[in-house]
PDB file of N, CA and C in Angstrom:
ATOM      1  N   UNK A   1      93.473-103.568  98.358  1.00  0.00           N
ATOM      2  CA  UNK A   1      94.519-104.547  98.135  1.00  0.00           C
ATOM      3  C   UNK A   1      93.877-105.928  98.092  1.00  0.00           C
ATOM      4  N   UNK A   2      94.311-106.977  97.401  1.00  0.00           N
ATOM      5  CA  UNK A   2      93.837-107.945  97.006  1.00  0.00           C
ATOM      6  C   UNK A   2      94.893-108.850  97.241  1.00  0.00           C
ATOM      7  N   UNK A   3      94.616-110.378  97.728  1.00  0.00           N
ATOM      8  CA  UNK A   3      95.317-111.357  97.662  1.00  0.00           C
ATOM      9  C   UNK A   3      95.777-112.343  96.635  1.00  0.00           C
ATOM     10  N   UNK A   4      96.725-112.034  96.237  1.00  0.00           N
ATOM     11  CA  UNK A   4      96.842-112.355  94.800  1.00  0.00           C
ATOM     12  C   UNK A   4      96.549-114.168  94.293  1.00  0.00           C
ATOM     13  N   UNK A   5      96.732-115.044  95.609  1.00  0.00           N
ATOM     14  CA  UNK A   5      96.222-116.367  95.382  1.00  0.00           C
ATOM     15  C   UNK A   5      94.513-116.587  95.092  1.00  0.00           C
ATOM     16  N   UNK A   6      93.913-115.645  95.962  1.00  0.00           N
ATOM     17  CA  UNK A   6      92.467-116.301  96.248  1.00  0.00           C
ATOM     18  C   UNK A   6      91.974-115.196  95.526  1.00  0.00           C
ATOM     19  N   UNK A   7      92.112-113.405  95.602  1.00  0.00           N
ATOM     20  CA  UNK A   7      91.291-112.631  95.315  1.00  0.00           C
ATOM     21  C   UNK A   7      90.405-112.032  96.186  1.00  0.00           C
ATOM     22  N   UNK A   8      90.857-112.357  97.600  1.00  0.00           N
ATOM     23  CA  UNK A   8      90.349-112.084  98.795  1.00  0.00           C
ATOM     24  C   UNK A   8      90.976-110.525  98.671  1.00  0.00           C
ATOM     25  N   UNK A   9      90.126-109.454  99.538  1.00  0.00           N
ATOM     26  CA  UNK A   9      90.489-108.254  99.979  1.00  0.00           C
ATOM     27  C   UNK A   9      91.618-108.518 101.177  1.00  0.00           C
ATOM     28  N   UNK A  10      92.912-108.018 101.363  1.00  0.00           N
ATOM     29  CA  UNK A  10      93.529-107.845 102.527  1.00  0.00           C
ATOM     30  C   UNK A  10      93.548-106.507 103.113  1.00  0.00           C
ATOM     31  N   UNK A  11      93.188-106.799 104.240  1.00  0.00           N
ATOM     32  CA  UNK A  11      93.502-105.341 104.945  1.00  0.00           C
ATOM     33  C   UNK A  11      94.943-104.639 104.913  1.00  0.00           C
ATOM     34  N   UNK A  12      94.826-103.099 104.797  1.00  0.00           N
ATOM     35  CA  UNK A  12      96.117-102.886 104.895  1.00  0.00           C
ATOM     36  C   UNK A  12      96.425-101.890 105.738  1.00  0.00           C
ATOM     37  N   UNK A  13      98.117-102.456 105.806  1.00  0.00           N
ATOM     38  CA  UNK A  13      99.096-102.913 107.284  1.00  0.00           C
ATOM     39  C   UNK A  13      98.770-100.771 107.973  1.00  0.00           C
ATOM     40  N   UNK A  14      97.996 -99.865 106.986  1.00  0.00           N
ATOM     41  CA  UNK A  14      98.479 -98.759 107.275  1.00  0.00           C
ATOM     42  C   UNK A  14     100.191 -98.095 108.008  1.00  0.00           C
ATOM     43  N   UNK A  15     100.363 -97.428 108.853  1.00  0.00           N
ATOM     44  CA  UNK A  15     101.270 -96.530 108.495  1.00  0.00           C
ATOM     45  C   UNK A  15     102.108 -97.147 109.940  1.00  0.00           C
ATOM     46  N   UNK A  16     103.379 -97.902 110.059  1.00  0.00           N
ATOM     47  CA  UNK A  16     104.386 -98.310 110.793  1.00  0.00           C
ATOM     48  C   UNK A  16     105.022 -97.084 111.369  1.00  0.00           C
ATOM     49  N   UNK A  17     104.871 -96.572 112.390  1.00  0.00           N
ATOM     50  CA  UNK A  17     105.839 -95.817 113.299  1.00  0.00           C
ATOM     51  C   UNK A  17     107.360 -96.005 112.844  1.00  0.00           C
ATOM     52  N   UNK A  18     107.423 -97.275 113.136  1.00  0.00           N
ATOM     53  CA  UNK A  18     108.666 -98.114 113.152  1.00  0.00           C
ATOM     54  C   UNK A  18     109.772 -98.270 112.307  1.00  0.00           C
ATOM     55  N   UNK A  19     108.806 -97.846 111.116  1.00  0.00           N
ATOM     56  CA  UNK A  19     109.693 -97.495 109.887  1.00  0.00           C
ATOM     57  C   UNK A  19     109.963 -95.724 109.742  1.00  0.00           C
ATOM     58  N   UNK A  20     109.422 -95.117 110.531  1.00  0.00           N
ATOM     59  CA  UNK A  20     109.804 -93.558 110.141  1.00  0.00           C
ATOM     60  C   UNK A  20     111.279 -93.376 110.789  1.00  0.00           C
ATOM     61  N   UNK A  21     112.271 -93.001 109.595  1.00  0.00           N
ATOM     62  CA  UNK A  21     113.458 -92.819 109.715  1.00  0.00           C
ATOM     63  C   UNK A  21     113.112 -91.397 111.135  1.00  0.00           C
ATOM     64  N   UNK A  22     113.818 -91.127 112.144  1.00  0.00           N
ATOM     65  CA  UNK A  22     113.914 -90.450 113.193  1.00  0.00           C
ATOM     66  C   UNK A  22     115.351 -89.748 113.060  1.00  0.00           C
ATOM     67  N   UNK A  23     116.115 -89.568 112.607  1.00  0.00           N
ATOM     68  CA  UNK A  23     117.935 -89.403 113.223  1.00  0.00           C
ATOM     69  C   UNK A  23     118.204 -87.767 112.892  1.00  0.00           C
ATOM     70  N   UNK A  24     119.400 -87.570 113.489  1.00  0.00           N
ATOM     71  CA  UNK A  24     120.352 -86.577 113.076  1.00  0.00           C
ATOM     72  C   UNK A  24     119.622 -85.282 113.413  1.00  0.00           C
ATOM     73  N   UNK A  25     119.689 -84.258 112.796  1.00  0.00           N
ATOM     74  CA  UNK A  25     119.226 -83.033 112.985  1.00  0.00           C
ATOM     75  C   UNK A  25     117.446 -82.827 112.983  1.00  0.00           C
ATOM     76  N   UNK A  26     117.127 -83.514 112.040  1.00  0.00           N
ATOM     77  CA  UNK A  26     115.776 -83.615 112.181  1.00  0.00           C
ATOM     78  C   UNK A  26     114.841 -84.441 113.424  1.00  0.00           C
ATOM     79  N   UNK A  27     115.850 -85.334 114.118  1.00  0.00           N
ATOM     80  CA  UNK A  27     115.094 -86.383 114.676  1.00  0.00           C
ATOM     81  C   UNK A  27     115.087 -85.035 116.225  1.00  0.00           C
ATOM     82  N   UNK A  28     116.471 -84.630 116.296  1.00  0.00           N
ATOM     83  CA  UNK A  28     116.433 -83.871 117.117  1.00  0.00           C
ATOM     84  C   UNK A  28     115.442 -82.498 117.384  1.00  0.00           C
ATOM     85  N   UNK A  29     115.224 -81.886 116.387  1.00  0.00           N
ATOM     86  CA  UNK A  29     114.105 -80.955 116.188  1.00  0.00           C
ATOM     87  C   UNK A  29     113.019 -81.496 116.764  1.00  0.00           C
ATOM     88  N   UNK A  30     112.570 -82.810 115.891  1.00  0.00           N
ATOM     89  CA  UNK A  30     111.135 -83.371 116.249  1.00  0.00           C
ATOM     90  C   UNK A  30     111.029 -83.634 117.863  1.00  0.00           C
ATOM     91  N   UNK A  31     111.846 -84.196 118.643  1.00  0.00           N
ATOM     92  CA  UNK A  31     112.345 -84.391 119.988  1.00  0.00           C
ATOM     93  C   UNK A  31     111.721 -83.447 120.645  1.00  0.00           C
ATOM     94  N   UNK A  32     112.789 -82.370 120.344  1.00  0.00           N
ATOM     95  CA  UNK A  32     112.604 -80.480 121.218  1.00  0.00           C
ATOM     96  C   UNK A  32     110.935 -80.500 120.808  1.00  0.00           C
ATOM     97  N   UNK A  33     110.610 -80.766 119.563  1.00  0.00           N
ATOM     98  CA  UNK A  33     108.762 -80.193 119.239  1.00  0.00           C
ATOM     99  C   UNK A  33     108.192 -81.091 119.716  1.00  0.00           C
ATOM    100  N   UNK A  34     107.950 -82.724 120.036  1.00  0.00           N
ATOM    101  CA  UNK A  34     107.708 -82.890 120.931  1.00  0.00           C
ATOM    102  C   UNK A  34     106.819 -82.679 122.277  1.00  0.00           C
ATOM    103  N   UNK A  35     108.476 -82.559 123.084  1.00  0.00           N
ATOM    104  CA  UNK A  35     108.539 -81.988 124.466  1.00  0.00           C
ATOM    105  C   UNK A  35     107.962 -80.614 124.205  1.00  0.00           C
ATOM    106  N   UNK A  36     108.319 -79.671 123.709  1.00  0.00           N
ATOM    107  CA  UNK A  36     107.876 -78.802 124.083  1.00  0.00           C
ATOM    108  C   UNK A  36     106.029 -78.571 124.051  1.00  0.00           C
ATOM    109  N   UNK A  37     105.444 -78.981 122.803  1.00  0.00           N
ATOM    110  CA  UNK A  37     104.139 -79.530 122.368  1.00  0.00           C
ATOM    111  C   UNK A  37     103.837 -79.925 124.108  1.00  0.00           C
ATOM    112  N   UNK A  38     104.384 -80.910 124.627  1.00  0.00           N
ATOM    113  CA  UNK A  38     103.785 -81.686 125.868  1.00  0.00           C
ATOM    114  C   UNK A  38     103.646 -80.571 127.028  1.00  0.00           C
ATOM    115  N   UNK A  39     104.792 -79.865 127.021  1.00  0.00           N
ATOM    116  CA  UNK A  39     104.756 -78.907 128.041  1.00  0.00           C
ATOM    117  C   UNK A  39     104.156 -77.876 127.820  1.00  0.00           C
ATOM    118  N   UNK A  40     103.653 -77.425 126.951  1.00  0.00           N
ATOM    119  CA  UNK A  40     102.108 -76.662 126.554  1.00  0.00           C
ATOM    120  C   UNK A  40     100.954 -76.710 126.618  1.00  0.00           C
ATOM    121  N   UNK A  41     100.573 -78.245 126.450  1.00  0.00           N
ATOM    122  CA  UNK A  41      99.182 -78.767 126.511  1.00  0.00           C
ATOM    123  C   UNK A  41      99.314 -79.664 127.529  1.00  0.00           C
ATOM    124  N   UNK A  42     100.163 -79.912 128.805  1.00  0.00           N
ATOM    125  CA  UNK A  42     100.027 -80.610 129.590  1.00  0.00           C
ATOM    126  C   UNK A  42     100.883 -79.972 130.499  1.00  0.00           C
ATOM    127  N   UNK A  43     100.088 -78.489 131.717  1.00  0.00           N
ATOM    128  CA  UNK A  43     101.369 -78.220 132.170  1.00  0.00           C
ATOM    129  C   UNK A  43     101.667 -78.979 133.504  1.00  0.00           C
ATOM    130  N   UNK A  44     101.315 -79.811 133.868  1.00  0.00           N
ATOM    131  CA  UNK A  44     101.748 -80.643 134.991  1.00  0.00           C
ATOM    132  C   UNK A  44     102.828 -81.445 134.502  1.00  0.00           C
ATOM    133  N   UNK A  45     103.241 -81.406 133.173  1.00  0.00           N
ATOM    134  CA  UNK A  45     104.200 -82.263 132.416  1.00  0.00           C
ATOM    135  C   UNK A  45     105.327 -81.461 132.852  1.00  0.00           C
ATOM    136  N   UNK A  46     105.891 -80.705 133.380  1.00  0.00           N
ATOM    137  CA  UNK A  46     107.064 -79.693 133.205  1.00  0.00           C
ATOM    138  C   UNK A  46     107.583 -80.242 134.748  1.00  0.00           C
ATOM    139  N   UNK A  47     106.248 -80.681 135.528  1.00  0.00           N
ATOM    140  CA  UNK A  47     107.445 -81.175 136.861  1.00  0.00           C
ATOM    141  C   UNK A  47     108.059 -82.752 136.991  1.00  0.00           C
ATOM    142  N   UNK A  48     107.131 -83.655 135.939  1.00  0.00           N
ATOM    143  CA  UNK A  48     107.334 -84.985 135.453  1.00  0.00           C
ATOM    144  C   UNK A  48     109.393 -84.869 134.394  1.00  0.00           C
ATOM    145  N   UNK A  49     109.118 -83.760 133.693  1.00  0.00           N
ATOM    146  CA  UNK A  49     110.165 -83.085 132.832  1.00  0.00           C
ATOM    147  C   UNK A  49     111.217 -82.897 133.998  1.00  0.00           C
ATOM    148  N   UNK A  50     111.058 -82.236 135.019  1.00  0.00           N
ATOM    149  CA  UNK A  50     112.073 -81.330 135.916  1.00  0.00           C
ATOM    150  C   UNK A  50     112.603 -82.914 136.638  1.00  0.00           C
ATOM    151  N   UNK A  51     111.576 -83.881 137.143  1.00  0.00           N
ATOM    152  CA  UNK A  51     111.721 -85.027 137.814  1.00  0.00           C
ATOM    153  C   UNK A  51     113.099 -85.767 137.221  1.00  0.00           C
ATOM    154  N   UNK A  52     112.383 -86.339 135.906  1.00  0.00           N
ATOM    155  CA  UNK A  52     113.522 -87.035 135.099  1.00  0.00           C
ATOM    156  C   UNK A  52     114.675 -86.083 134.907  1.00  0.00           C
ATOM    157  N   UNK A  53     114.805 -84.679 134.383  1.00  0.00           N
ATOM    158  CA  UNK A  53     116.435 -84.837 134.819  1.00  0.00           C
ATOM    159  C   UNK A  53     116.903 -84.316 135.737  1.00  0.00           C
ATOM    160  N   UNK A  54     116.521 -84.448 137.019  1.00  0.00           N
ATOM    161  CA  UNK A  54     117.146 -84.283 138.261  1.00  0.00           C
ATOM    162  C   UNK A  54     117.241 -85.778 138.571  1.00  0.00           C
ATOM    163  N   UNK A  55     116.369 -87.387 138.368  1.00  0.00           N
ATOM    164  CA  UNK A  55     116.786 -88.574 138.629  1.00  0.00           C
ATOM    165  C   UNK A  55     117.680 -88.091 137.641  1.00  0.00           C
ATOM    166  N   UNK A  56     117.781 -88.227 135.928  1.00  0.00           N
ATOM    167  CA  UNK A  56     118.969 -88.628 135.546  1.00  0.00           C
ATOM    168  C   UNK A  56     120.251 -88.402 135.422  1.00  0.00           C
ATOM    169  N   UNK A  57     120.224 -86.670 136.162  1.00  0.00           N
ATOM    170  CA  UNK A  57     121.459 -85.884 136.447  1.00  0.00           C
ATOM    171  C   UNK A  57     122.372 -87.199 137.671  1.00  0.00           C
ATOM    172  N   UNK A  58     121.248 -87.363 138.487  1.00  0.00           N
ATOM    173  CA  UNK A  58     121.369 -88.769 139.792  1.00  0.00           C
ATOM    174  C   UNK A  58     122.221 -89.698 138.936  1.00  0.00           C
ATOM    175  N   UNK A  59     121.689 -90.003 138.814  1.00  0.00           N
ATOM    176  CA  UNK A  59     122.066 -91.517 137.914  1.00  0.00           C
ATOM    177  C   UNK A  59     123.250 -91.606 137.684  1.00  0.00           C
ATOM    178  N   UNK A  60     123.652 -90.599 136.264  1.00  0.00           N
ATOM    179  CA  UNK A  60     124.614 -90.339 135.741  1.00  0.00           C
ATOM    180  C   UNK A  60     126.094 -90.034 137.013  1.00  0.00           C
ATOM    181  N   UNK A  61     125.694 -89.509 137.976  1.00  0.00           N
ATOM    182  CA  UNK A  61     126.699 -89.106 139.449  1.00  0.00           C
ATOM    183  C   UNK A  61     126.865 -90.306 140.023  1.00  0.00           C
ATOM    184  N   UNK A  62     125.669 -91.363 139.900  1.00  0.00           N
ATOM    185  CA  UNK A  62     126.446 -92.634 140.515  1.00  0.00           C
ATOM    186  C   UNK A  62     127.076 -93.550 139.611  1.00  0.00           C
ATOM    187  N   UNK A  63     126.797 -93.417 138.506  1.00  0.00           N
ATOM    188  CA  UNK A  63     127.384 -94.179 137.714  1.00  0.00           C
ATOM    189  C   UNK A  63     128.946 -93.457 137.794  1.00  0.00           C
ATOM    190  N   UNK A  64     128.755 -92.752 137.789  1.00  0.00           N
ATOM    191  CA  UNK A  64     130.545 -92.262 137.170  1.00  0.00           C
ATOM    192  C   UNK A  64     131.175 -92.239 138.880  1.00  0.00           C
ATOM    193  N   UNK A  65     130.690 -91.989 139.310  1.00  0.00           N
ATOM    194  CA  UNK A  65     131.615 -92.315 141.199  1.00  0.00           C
ATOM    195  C   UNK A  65     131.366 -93.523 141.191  1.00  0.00           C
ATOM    196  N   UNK A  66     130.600 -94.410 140.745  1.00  0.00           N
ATOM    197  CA  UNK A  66     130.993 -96.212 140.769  1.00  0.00           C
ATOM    198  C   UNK A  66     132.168 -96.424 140.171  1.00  0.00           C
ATOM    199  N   UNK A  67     132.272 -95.669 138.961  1.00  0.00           N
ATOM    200  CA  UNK A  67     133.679 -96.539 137.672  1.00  0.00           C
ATOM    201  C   UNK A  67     134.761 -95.366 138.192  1.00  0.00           C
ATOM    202  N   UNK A  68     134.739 -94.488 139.275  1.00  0.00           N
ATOM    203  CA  UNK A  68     136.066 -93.544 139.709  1.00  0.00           C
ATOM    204  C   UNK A  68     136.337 -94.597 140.660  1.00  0.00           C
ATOM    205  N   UNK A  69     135.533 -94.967 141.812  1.00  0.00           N
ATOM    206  CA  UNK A  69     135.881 -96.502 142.901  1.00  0.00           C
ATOM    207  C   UNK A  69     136.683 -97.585 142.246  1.00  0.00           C
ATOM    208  N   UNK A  70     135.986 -97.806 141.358  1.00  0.00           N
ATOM    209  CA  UNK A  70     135.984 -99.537 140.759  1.00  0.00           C
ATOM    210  C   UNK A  70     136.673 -99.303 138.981  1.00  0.00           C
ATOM    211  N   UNK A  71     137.833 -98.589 139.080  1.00  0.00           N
ATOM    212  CA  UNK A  71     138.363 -98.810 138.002  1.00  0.00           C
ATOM    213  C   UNK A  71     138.066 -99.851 136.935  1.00  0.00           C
ATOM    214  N   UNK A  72     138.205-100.200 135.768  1.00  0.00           N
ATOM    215  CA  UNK A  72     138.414-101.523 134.795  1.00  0.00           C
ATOM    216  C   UNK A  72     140.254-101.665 135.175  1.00  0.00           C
ATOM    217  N   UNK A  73     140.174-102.886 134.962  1.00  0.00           N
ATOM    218  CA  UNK A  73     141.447-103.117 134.975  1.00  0.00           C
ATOM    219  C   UNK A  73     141.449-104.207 133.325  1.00  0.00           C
ATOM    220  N   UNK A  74     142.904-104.404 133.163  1.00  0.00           N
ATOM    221  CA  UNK A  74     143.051-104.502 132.010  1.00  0.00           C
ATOM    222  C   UNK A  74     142.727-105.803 131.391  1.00  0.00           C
ATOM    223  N   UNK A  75     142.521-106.713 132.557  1.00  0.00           N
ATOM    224  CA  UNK A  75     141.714-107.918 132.118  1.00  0.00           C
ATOM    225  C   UNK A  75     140.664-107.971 131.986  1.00  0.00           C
ATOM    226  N   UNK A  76     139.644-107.077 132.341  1.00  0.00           N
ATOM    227  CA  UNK A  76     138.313-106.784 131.676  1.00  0.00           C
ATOM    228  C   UNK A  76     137.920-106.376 130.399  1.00  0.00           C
ATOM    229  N   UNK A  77     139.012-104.787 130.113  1.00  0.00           N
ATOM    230  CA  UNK A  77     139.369-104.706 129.117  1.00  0.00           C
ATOM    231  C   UNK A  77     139.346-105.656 127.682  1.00  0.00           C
ATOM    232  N   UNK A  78     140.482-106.586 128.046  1.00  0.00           N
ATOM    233  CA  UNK A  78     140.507-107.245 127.178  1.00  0.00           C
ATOM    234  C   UNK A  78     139.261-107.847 127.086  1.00  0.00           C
ATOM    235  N   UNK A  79     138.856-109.113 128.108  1.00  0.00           N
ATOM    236  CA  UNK A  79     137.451-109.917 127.605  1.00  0.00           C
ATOM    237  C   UNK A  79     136.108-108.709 126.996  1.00  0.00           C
ATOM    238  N   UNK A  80     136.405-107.372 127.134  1.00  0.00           N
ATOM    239  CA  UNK A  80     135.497-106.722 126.682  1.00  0.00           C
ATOM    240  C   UNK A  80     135.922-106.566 125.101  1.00  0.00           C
ATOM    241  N   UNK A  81     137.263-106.598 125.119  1.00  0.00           N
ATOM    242  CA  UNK A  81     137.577-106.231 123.489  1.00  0.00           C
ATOM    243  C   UNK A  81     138.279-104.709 123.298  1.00  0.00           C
ATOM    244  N   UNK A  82     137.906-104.155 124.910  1.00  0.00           N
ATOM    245  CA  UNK A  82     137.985-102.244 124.490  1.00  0.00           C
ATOM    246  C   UNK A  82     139.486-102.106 124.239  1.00  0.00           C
ATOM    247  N   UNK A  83     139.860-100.957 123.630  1.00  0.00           N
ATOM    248  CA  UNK A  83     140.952-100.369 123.474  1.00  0.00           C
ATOM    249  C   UNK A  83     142.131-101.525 123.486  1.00  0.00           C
ATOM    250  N   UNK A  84     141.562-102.016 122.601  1.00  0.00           N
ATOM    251  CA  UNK A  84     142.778-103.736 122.005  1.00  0.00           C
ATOM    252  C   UNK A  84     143.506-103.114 120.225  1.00  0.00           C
ATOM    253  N   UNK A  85     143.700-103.004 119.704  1.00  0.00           N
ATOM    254  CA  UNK A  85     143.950-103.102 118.265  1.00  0.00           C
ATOM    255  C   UNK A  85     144.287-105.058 117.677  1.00  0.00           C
ATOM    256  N   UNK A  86     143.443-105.304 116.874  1.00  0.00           N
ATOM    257  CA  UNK A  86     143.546-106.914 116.019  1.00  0.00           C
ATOM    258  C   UNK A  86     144.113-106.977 114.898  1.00  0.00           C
TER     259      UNK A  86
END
């Protein structure tokens, strides 16, 4: 690649992660292959695996017994925008 002012060589940008579309059925496949890839060639990875979702099973239990305590009430609601019709 060449700089089209000077004629200088530019390096190039090679291959962006960032741009590889990921979604939907495929992104999910790649996900499962992945993980599973990791938990094959790394088997100490399966208790790092077991860790995270037993924290995030956690997580998820305090989050939802926080918002069963601490209802929204409907003036939050609103400044949030939720369940308004405009």
């Amino acid at each position: 690649m060449k700089n089209e002012a000077d004629g200088v060589p530019t390096r190039h940008p090679g291959i962006t992660m960032h741009k590889i579309p990921v979604a939907g059925v495929g992104g999910l496949v790649f996900t499962i292959g992945i993980v599973v890839l990791a938990l094959l060639g790394l088997p100490i990875a399966k208790w790092f695996l077991a860790g995270a979702v037993i924290l995030g099973v956690g997580v998820v239990g305090v989050l939802r017994l926080f918002r069963k305590l601490h209802p929204q009430t409907e003036v939050e609601l609103v400044q949030l925008n939720v369940g308004r019709q405009t």
